[in-house]
PDB file of N, CA and C in Angstrom:
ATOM      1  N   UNK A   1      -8.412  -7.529  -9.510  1.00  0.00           N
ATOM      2  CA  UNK A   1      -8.547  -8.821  -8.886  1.00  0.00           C
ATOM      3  C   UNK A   1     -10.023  -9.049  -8.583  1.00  0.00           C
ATOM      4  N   UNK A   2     -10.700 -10.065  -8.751  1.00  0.00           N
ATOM      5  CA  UNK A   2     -11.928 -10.462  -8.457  1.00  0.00           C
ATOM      6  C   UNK A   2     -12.096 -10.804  -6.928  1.00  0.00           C
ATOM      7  N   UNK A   3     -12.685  -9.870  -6.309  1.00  0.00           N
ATOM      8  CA  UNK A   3     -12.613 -10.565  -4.687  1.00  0.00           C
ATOM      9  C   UNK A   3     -13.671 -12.080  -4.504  1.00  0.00           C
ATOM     10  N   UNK A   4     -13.659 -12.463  -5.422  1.00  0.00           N
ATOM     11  CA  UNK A   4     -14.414 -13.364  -4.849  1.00  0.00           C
ATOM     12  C   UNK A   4     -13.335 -14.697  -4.845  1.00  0.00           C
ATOM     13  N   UNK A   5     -12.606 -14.641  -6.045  1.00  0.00           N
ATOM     14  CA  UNK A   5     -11.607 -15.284  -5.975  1.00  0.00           C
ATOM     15  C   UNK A   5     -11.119 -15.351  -4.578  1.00  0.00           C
ATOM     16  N   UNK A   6     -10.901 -14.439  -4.134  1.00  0.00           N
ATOM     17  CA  UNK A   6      -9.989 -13.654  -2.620  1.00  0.00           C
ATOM     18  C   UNK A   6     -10.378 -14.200  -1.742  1.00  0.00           C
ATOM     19  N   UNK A   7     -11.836 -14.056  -1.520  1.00  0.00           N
ATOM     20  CA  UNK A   7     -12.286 -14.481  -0.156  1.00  0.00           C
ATOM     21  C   UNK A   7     -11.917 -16.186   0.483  1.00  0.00           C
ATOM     22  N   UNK A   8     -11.816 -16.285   0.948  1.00  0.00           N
ATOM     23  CA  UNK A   8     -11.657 -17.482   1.808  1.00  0.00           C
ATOM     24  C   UNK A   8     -11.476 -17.639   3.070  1.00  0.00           C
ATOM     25  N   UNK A   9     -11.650 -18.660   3.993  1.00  0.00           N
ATOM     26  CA  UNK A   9     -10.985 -18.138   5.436  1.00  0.00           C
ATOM     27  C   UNK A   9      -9.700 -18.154   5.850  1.00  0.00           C
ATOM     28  N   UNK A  10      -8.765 -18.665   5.384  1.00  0.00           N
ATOM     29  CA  UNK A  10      -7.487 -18.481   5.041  1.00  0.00           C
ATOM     30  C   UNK A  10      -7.128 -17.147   4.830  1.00  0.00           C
ATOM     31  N   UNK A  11      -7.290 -16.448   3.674  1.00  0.00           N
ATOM     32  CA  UNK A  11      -7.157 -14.877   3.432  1.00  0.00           C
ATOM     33  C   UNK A  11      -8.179 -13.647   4.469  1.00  0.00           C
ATOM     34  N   UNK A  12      -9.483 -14.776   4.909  1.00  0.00           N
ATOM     35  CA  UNK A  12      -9.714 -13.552   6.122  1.00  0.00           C
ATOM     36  C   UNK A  12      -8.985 -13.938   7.805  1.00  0.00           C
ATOM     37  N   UNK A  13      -8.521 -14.841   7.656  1.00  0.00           N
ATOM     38  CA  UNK A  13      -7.943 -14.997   9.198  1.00  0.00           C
ATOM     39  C   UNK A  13      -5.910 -13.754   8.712  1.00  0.00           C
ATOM     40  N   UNK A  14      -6.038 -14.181   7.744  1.00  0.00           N
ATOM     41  CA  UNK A  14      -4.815 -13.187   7.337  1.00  0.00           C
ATOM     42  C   UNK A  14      -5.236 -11.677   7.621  1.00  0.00           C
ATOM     43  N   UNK A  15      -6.303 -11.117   7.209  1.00  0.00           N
ATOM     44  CA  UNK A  15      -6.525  -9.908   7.153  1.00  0.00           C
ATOM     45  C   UNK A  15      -6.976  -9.681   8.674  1.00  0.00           C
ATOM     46  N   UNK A  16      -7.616 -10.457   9.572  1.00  0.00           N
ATOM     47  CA  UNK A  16      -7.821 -10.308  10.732  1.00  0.00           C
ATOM     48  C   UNK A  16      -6.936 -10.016  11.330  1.00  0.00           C
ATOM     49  N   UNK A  17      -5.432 -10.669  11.221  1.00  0.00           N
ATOM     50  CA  UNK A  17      -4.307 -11.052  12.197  1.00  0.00           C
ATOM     51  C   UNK A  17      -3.377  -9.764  11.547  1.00  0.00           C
ATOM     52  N   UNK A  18      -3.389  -9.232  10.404  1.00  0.00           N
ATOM     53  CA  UNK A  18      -3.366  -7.675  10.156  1.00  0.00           C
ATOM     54  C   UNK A  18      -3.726  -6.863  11.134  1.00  0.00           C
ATOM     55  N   UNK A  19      -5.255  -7.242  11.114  1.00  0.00           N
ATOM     56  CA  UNK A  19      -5.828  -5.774  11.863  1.00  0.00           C
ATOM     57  C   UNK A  19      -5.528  -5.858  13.471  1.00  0.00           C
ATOM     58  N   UNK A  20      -4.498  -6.658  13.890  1.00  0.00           N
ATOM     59  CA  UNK A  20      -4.629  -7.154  15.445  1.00  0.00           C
ATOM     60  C   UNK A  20      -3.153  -6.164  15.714  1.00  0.00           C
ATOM     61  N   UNK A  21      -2.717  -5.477  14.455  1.00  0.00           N
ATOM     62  CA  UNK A  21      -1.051  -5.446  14.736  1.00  0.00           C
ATOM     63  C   UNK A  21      -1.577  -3.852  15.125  1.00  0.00           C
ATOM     64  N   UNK A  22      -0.536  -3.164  16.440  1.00  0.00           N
ATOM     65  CA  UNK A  22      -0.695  -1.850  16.624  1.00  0.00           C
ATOM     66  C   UNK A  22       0.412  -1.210  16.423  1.00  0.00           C
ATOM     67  N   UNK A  23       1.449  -1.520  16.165  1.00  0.00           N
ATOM     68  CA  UNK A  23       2.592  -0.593  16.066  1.00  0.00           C
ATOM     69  C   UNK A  23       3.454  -0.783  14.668  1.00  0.00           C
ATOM     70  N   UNK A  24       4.032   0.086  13.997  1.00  0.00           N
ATOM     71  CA  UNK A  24       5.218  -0.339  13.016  1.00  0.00           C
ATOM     72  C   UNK A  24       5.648  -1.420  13.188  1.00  0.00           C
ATOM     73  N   UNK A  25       6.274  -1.352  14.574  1.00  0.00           N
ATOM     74  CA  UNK A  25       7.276  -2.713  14.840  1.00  0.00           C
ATOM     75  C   UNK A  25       6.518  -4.288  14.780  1.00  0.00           C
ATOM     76  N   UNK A  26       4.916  -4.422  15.743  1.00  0.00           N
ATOM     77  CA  UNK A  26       4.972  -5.003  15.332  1.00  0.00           C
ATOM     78  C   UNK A  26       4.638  -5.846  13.611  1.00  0.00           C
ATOM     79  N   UNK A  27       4.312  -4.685  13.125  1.00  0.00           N
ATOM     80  CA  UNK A  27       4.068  -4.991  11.504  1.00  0.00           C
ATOM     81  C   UNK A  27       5.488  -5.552  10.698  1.00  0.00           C
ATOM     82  N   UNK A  28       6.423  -4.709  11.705  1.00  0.00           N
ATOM     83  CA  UNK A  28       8.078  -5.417  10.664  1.00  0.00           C
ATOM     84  C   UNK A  28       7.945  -6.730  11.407  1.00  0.00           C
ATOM     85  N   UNK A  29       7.889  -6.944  12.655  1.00  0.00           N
ATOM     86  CA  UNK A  29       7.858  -8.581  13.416  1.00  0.00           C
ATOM     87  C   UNK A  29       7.362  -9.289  12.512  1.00  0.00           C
ATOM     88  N   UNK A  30       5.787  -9.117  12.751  1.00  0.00           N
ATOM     89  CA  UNK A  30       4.922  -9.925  11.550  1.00  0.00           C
ATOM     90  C   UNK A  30       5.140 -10.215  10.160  1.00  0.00           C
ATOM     91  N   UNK A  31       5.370  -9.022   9.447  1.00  0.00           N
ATOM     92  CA  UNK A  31       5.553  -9.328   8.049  1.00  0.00           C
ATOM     93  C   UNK A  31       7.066 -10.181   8.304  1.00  0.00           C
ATOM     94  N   UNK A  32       8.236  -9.885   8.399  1.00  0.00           N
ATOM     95  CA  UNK A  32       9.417 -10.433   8.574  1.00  0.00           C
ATOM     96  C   UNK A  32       9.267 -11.997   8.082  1.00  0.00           C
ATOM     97  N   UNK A  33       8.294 -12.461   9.320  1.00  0.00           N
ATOM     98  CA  UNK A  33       8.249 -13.609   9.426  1.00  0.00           C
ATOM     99  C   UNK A  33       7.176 -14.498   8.309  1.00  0.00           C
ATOM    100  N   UNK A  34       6.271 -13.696   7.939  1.00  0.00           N
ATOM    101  CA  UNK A  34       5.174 -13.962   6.839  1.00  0.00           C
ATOM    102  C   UNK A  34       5.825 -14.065   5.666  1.00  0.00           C
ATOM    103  N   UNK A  35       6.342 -13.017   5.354  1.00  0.00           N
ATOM    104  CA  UNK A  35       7.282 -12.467   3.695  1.00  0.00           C
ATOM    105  C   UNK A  35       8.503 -12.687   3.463  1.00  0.00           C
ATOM    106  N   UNK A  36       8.978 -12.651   2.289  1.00  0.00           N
ATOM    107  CA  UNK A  36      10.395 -12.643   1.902  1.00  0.00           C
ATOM    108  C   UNK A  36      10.628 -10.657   2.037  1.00  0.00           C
ATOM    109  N   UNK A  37      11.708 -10.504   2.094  1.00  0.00           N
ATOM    110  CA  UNK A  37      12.276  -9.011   1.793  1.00  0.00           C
ATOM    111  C   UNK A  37      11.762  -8.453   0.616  1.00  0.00           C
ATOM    112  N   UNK A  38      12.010  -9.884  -0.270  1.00  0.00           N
ATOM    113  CA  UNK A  38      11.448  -8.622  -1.513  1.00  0.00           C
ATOM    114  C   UNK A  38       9.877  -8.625  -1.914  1.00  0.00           C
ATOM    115  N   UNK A  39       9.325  -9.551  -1.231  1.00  0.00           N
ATOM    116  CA  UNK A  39       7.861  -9.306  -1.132  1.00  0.00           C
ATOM    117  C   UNK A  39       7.324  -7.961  -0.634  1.00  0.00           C
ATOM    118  N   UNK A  40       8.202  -8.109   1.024  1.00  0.00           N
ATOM    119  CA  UNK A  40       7.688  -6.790   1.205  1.00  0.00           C
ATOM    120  C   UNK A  40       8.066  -5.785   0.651  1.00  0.00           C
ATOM    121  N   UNK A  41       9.379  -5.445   0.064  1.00  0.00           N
ATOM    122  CA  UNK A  41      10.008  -4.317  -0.595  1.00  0.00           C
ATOM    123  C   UNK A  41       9.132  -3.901  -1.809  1.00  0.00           C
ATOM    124  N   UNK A  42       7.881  -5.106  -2.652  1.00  0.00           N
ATOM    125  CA  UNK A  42       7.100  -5.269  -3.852  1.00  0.00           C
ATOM    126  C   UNK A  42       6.079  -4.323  -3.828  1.00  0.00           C
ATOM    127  N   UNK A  43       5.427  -4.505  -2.200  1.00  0.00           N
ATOM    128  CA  UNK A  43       4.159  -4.104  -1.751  1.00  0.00           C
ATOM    129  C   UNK A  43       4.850  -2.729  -1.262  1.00  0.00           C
ATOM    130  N   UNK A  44       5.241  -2.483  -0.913  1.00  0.00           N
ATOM    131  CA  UNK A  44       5.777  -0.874  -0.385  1.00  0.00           C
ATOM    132  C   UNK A  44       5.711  -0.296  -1.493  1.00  0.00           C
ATOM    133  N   UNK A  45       6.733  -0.674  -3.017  1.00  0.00           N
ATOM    134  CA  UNK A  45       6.858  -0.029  -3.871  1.00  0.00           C
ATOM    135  C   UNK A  45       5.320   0.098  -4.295  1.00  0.00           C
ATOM    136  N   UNK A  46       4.505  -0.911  -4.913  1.00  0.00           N
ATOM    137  CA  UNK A  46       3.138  -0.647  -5.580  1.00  0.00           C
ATOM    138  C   UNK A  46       2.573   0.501  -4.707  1.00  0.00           C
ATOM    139  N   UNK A  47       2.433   0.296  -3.070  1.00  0.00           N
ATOM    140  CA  UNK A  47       2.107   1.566  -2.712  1.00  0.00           C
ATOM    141  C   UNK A  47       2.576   3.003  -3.134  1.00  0.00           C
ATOM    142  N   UNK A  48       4.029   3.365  -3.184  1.00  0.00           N
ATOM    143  CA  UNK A  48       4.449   3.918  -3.259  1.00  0.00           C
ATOM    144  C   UNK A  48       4.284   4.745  -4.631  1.00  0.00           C
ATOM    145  N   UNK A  49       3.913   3.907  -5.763  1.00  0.00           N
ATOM    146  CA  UNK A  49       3.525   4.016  -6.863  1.00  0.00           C
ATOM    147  C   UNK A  49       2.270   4.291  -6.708  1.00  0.00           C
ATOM    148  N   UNK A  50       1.231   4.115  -6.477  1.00  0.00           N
ATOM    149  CA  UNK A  50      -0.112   4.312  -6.223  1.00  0.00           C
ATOM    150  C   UNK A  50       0.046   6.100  -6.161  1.00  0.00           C
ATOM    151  N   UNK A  51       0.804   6.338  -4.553  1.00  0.00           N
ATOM    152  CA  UNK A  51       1.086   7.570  -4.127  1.00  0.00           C
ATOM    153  C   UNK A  51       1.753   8.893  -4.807  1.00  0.00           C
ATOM    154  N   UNK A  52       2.382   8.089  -5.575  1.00  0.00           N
ATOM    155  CA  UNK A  52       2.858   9.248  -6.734  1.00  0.00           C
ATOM    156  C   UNK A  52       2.118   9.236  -8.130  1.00  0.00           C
ATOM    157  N   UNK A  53       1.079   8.167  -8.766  1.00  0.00           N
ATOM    158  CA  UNK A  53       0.614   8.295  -9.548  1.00  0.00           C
ATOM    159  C   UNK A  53      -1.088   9.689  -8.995  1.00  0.00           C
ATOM    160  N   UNK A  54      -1.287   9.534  -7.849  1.00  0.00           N
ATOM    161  CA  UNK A  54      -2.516   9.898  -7.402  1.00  0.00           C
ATOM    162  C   UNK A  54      -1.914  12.032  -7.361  1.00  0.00           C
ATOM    163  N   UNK A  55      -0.582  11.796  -6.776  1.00  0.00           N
ATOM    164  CA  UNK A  55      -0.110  13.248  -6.980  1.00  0.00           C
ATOM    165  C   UNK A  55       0.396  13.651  -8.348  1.00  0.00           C
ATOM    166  N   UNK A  56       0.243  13.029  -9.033  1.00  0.00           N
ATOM    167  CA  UNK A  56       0.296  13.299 -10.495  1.00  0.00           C
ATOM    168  C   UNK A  56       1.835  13.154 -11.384  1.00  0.00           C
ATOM    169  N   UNK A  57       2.261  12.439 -10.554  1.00  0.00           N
ATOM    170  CA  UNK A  57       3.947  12.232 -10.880  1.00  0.00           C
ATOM    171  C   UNK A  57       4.166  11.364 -12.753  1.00  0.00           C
ATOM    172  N   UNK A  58       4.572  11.742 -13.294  1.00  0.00           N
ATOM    173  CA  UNK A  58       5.185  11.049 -14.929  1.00  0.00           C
ATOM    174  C   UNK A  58       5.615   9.476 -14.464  1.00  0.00           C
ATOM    175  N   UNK A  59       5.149   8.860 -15.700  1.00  0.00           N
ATOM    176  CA  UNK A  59       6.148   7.513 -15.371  1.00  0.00           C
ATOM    177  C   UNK A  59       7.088   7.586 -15.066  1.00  0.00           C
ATOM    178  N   UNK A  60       7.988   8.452 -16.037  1.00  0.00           N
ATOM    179  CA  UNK A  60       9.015   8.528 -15.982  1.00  0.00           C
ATOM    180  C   UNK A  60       9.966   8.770 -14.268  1.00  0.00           C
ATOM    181  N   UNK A  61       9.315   9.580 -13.969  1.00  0.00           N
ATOM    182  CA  UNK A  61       9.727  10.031 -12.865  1.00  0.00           C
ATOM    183  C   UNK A  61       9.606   8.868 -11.354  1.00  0.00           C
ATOM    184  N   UNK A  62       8.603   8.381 -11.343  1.00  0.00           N
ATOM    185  CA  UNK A  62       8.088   7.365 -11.098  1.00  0.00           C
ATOM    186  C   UNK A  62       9.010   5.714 -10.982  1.00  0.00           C
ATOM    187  N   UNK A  63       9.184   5.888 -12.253  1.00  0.00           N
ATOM    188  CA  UNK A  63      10.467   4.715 -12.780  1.00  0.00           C
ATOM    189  C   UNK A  63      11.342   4.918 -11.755  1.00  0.00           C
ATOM    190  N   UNK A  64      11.718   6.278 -11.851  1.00  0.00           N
ATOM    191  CA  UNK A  64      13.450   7.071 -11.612  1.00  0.00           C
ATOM    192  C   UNK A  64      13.270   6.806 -10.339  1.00  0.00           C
ATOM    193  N   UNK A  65      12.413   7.209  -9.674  1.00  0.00           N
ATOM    194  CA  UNK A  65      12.223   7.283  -7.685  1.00  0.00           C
ATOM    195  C   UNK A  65      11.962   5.928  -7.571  1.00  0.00           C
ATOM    196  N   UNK A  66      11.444   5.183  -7.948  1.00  0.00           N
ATOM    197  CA  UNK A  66      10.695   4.293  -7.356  1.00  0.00           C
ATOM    198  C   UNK A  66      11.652   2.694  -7.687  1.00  0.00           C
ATOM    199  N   UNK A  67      12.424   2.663  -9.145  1.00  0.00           N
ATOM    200  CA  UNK A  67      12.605   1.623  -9.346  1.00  0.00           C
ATOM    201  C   UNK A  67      11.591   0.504  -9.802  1.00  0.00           C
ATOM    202  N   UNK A  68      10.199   1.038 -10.572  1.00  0.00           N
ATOM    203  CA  UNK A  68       8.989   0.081 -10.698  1.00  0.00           C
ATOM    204  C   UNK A  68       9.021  -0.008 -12.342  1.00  0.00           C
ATOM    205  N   UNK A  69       8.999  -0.890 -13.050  1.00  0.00           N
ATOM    206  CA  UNK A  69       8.647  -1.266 -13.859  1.00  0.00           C
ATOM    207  C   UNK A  69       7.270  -0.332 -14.572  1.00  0.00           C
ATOM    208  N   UNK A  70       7.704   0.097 -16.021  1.00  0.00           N
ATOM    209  CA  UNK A  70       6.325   0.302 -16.224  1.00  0.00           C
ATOM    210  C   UNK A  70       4.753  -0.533 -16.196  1.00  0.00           C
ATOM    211  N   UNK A  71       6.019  -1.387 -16.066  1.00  0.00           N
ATOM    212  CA  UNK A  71       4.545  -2.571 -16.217  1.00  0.00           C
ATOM    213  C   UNK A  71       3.417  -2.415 -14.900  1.00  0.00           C
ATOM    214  N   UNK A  72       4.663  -2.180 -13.789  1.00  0.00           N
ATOM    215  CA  UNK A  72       4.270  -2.290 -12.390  1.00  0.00           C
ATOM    216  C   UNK A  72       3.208  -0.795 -12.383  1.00  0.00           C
ATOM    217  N   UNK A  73       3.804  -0.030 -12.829  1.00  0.00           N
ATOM    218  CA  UNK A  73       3.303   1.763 -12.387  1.00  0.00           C
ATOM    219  C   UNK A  73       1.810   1.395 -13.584  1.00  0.00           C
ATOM    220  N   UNK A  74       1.455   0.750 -14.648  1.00  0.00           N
ATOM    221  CA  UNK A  74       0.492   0.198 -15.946  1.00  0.00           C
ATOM    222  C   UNK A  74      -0.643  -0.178 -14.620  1.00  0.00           C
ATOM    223  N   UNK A  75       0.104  -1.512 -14.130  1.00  0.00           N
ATOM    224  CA  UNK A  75      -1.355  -2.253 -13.219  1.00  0.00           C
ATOM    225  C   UNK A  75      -1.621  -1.360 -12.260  1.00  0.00           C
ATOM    226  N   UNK A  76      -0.615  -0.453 -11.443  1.00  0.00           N
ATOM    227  CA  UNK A  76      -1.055   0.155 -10.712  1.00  0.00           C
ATOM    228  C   UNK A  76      -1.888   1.552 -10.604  1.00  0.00           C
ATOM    229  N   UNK A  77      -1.567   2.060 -11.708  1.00  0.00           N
ATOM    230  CA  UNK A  77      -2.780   3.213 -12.287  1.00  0.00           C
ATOM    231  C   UNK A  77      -4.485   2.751 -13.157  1.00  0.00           C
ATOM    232  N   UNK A  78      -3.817   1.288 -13.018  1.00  0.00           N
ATOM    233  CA  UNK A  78      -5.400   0.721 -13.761  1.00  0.00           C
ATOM    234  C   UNK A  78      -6.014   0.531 -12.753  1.00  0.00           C
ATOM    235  N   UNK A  79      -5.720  -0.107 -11.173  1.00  0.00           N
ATOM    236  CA  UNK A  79      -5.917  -0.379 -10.142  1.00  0.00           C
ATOM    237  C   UNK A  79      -7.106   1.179  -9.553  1.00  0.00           C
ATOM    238  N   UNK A  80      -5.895   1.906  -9.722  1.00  0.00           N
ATOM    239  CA  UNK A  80      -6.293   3.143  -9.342  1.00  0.00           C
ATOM    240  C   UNK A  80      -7.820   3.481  -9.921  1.00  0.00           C
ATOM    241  N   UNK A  81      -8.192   3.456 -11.285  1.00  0.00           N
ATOM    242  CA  UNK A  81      -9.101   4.046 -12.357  1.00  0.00           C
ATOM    243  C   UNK A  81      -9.839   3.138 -12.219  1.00  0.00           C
ATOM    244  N   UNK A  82      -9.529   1.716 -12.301  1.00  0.00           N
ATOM    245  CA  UNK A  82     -10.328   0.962 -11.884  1.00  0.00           C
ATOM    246  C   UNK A  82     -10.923  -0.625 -11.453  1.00  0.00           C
ATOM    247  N   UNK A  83     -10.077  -0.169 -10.187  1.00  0.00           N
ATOM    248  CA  UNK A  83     -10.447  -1.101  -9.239  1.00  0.00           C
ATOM    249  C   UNK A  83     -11.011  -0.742  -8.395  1.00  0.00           C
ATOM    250  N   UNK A  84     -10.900  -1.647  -6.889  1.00  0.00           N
ATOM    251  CA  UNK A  84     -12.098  -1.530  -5.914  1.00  0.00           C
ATOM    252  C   UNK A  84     -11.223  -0.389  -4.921  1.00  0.00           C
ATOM    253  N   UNK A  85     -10.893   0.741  -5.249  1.00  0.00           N
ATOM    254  CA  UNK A  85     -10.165   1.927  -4.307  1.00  0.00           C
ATOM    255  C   UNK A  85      -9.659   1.447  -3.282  1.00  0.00           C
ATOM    256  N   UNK A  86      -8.893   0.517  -3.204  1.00  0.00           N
ATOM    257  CA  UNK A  86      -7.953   0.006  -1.765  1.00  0.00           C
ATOM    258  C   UNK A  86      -6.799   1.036  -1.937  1.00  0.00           C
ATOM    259  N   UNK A  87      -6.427   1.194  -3.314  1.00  0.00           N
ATOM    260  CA  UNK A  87      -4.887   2.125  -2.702  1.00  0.00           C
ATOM    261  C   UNK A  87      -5.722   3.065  -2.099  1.00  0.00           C
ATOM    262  N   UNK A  88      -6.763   4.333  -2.686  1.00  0.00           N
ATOM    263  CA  UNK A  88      -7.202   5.245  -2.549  1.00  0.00           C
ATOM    264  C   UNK A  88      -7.644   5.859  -0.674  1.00  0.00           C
ATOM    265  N   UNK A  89      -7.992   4.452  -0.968  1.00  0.00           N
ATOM    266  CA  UNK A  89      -8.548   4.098   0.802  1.00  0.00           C
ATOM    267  C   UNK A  89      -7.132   4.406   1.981  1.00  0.00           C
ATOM    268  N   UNK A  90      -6.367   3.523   1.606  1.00  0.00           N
ATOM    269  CA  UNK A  90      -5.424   3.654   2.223  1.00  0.00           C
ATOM    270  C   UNK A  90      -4.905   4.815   2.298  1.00  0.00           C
ATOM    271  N   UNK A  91      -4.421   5.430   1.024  1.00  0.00           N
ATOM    272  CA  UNK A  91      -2.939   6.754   0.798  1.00  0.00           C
ATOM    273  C   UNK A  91      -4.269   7.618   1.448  1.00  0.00           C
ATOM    274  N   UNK A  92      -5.394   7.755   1.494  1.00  0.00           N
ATOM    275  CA  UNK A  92      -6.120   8.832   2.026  1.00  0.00           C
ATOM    276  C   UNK A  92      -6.310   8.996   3.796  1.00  0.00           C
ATOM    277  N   UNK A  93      -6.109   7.746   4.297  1.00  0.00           N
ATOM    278  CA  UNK A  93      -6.151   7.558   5.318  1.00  0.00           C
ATOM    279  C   UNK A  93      -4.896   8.048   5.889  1.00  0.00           C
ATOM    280  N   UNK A  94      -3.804   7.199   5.095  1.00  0.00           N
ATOM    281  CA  UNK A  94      -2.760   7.823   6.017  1.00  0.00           C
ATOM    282  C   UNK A  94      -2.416   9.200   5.951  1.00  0.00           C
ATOM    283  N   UNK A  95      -2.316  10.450   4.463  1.00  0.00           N
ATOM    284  CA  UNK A  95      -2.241  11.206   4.857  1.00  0.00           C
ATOM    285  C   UNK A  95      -3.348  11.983   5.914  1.00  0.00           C
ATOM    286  N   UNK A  96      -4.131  11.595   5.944  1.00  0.00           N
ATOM    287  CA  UNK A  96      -5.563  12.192   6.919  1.00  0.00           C
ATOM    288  C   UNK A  96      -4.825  12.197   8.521  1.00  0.00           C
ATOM    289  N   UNK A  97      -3.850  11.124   8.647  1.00  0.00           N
ATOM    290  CA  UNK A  97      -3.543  10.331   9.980  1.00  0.00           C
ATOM    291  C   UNK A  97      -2.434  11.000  10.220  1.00  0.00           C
ATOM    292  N   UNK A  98      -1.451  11.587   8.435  1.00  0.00           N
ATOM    293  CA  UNK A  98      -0.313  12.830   8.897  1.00  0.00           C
ATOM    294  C   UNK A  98      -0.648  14.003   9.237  1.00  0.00           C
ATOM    295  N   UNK A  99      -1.958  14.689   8.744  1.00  0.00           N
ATOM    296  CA  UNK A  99      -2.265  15.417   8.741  1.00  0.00           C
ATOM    297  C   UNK A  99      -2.722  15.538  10.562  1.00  0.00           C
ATOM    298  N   UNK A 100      -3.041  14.565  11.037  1.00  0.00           N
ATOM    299  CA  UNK A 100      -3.702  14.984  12.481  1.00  0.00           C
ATOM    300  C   UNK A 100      -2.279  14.939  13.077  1.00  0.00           C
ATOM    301  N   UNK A 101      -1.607  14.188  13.109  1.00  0.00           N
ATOM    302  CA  UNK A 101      -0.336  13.904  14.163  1.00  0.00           C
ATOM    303  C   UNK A 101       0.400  15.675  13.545  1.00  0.00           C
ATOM    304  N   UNK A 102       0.056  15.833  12.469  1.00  0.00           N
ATOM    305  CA  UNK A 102       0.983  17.598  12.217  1.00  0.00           C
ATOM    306  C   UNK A 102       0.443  18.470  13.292  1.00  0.00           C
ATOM    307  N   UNK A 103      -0.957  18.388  13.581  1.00  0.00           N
ATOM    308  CA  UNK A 103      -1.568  19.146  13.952  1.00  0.00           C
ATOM    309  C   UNK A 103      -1.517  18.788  15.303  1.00  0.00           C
ATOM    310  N   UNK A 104      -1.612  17.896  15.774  1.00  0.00           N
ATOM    311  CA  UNK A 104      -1.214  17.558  17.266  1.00  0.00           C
ATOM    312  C   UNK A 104       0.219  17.668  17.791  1.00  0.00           C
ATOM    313  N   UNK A 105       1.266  17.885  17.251  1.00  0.00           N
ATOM    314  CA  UNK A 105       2.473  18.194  17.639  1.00  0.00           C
ATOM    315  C   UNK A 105       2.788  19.648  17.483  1.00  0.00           C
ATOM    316  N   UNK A 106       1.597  20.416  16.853  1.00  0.00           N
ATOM    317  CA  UNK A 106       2.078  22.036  16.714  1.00  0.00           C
ATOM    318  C   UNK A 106       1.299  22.767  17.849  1.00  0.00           C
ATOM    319  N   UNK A 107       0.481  21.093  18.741  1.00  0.00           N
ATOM    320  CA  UNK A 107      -0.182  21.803  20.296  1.00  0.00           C
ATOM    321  C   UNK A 107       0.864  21.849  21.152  1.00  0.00           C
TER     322      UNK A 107
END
């Protein structure tokens, strides 16, 4: 995607009102009301795909767990190789964020 396309204030008051949310819940509140089900069910999966292409998972396998289209698991490993590292950013963060909460519950 070309971010320049992207930018606007429309899409940054969106990404602002993202970053305002602190809990799961309210992220299901918010999205709920923003998205259709299968929007969000779209964006979970591409993540989800991201996450198993980065651990080295087969399409195939991929397909099987995930329910994604090759087409879907295609853009999303091109994304990966090369785009602007948003999945990368993310799946690294959060495991970084499992990794501390492991380590803080074995205090």
């Amino acid at each position: 995607m070309q971010l320049n396309k992207l930018r606007q204030k429309e899409v940054n008051n969106l990404f602002a009102a993202i970053l305002t949310l602190e809990t799961i819940e309210e992220c299901y509140r918010f999205f709920d009301d923003l998205c259709t089900v299968g929007e969000i069910k779209s964006l979970a999966q591409r993540l989800e795909v991201a996450r198993m292409l980065k651990a080295g998972y087969t399409y195939n396998r991929i397909e099987a767990d995930t329910g994604a289209s090759t087409a879907t698991i295609s853009r999303v490993k091109r994304c990966l190789h090369y785009g602007t590292d948003g999945y990368s950013l993310a799946l690294d963060r959060l495991e970084a964020n499992k990794h501390q909460q492991e380590q803080t519950e074995k205090k």
